[in-house]
N, C-alpha and C. Protein backbone atom coordinates (compact mmCIF):
# COMPACT_ATOMS: atom_id res chain seq x y z
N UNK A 1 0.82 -1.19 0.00
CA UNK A 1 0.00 0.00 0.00
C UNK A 1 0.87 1.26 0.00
N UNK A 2 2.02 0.89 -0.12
CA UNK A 2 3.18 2.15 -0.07
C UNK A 2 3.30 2.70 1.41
N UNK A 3 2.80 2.34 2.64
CA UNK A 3 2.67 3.27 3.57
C UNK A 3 4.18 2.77 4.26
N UNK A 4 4.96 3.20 5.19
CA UNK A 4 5.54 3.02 5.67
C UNK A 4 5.28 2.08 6.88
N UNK A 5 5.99 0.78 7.46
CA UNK A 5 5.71 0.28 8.61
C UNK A 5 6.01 0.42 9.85
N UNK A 6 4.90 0.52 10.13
CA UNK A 6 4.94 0.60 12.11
C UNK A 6 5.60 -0.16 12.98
N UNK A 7 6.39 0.68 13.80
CA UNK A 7 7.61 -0.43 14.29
C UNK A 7 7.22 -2.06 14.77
N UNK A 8 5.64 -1.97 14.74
CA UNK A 8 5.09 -3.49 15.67
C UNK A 8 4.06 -3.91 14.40
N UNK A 9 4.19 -4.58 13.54
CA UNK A 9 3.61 -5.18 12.41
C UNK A 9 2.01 -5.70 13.60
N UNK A 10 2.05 -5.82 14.49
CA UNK A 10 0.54 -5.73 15.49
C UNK A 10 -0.48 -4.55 14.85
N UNK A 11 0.36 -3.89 15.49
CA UNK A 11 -0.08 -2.12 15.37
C UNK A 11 -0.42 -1.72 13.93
N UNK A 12 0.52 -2.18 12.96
CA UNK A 12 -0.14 -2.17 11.54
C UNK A 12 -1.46 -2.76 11.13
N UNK A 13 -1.31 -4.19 11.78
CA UNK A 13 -2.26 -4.62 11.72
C UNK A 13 -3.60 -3.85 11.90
N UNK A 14 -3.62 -4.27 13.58
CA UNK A 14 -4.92 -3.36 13.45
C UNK A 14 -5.16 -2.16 13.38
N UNK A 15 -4.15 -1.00 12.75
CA UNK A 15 -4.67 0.41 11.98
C UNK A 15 -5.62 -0.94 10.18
N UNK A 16 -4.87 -1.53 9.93
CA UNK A 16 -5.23 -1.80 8.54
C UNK A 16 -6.85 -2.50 9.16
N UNK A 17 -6.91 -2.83 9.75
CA UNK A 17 -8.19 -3.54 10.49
C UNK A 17 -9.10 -2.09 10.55
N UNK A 18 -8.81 -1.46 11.44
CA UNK A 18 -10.11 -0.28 11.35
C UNK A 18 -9.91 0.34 10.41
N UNK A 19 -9.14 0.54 9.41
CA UNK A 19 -9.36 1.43 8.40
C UNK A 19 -9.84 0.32 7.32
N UNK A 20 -10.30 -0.34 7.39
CA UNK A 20 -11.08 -1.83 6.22
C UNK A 20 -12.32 -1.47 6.70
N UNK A 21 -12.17 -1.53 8.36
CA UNK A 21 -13.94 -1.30 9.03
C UNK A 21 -14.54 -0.25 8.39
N UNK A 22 -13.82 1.41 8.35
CA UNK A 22 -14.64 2.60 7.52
C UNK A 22 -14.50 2.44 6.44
N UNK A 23 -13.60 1.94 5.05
CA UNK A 23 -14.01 1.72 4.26
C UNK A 23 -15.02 1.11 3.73
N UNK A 24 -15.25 0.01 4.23
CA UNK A 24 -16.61 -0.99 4.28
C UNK A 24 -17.65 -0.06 4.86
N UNK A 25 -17.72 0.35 5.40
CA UNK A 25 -18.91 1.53 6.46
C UNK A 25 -19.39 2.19 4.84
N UNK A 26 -18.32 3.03 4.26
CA UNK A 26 -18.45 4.43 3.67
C UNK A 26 -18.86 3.59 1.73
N UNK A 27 -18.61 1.97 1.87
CA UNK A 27 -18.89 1.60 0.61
C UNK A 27 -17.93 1.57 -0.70
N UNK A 28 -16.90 1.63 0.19
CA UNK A 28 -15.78 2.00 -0.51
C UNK A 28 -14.68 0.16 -0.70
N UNK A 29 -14.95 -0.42 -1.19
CA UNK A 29 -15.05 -2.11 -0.52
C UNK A 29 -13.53 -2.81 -1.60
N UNK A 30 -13.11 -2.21 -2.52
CA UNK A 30 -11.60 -2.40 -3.22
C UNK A 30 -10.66 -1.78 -2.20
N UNK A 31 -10.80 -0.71 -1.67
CA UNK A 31 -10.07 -0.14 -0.89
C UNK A 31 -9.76 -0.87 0.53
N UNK A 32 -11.15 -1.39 1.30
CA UNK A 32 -10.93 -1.92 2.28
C UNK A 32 -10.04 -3.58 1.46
N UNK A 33 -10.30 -4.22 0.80
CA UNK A 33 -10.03 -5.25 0.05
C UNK A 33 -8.20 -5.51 0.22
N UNK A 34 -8.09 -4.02 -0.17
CA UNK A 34 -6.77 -3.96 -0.11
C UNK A 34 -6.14 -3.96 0.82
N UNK A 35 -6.44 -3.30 1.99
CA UNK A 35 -6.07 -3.36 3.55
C UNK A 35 -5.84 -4.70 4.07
N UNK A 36 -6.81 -5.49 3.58
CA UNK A 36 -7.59 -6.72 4.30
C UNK A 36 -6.18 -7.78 3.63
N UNK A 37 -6.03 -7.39 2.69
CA UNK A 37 -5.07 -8.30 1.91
C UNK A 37 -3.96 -8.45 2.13
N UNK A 38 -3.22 -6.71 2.75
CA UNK A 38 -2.39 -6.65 3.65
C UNK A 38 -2.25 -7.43 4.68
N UNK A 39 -3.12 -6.84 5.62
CA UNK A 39 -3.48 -7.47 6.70
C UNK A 39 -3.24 -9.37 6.93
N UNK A 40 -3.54 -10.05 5.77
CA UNK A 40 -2.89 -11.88 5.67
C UNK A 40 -1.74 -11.56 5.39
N UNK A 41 -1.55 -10.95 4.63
CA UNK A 41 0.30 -11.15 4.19
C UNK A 41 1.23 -10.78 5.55
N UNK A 42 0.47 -10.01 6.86
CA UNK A 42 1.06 -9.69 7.87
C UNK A 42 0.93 -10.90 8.85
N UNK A 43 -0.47 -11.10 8.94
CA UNK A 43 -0.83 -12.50 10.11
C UNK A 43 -1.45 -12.74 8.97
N UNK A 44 -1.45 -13.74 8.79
CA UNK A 44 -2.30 -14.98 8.03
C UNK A 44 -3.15 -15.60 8.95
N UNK A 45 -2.89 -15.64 10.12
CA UNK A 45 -3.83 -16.36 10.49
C UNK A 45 -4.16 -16.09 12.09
N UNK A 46 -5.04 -14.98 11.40
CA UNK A 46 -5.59 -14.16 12.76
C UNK A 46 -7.13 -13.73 11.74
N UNK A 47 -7.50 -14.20 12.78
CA UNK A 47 -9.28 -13.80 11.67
C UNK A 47 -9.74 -12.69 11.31
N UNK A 48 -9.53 -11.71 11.85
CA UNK A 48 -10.31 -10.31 11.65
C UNK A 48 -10.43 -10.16 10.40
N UNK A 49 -9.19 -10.87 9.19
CA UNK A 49 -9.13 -9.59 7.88
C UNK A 49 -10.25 -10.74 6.85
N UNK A 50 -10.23 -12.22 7.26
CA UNK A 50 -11.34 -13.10 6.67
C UNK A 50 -12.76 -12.47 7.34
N UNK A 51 -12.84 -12.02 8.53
CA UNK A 51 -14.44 -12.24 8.39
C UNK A 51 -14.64 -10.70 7.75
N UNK A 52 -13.75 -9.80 7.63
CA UNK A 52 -14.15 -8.34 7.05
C UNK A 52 -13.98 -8.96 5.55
N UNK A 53 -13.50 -9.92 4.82
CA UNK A 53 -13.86 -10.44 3.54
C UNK A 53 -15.15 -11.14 3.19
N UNK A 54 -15.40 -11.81 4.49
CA UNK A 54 -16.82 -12.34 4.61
C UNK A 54 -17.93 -11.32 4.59
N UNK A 55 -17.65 -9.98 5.57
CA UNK A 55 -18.88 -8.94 5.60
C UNK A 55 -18.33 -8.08 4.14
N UNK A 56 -17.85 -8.19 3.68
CA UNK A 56 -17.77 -7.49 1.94
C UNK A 56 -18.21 -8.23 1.06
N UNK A 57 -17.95 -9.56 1.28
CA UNK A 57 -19.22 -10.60 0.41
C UNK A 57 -20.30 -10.81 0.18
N UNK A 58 -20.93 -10.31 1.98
CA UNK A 58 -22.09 -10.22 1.67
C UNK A 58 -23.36 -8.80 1.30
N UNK A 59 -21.95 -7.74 1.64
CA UNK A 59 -22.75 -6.43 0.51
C UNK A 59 -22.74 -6.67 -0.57
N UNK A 60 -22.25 -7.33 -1.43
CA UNK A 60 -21.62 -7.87 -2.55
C UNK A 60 -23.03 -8.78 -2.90
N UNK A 61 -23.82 -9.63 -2.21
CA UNK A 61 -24.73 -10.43 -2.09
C UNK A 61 -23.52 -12.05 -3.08
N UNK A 62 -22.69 -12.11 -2.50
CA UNK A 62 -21.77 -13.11 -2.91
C UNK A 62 -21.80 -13.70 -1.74
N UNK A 63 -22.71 -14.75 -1.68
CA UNK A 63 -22.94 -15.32 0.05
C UNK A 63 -22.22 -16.70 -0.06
N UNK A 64 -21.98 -17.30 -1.34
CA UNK A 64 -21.23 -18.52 -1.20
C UNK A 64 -19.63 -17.89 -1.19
N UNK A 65 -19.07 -17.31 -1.09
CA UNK A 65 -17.73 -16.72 -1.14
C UNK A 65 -17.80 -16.02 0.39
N UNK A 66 -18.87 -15.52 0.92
CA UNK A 66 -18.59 -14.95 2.38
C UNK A 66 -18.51 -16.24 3.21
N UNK A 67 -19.33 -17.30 2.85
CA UNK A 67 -19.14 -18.75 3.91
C UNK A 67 -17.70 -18.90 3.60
N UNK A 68 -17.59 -18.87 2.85
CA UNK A 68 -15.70 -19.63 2.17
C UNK A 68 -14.99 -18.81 3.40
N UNK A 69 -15.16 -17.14 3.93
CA UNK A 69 -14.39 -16.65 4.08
C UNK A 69 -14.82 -16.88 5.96
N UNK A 70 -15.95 -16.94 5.95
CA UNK A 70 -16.13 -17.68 7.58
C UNK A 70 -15.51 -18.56 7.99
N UNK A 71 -15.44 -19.12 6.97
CA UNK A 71 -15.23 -20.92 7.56
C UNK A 71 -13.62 -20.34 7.84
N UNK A 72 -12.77 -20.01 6.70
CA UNK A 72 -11.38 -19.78 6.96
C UNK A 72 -11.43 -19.27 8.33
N UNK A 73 -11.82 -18.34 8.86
CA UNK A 73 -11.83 -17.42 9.75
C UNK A 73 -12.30 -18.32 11.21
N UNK A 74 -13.01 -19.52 11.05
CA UNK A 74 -13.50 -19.76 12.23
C UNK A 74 -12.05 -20.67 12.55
N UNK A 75 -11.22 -20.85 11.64
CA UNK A 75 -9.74 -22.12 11.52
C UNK A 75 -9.18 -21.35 12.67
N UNK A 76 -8.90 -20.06 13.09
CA UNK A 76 -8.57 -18.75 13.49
C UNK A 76 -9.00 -18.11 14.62
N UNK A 77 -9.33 -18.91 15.60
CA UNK A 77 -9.66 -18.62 16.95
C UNK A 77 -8.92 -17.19 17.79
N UNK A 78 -9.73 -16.20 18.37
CA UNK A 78 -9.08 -15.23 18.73
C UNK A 78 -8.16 -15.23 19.60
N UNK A 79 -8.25 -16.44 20.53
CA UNK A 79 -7.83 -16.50 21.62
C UNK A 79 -5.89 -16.71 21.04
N UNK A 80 -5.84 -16.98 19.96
CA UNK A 80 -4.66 -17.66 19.28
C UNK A 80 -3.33 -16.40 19.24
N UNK A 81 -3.83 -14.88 19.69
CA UNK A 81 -3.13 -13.67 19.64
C UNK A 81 -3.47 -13.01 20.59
């Protein structure tokens, strides 16, 4: 995304996490897409950036692609971070 990284790839994280949340809010859903995409390439396997792929699927009314992105996401227990 060109931005520079935050000394705690955490902290990146979840800025890229709430800024997916207002994009998605404002309908803006390539943009959050992109965050979100970040966001695996940082933790892969921490759920937040699957189920914000799951709630963009289903503005999308792409409901067999938001289960795809649940199910990943439920692999991904919070307790795991």
């Amino acid at each position: 995304m060109g931005w520079r990284r935050i000394k705690d790839d955490v902290d990146y994280y979840d800025a890229l996490i709430r800024l997916s949340d207002i994009y998605i809010l404002t309908g803006h859903y390539q943009k959050a897409k992109d965050c979100l995409t970040t966001c695996i390439e940082i933790k892969f396997n921490w759920p937040d950036a699957y189920i914000n792929f799951g709630k963009i699927a289903m503005l999308e009314e792409m409901f067999k692609k938001a289960i795809h992105y649940f199910e990943i996401a439920k692999k991904y227990p919070p307790e795991q971070y």
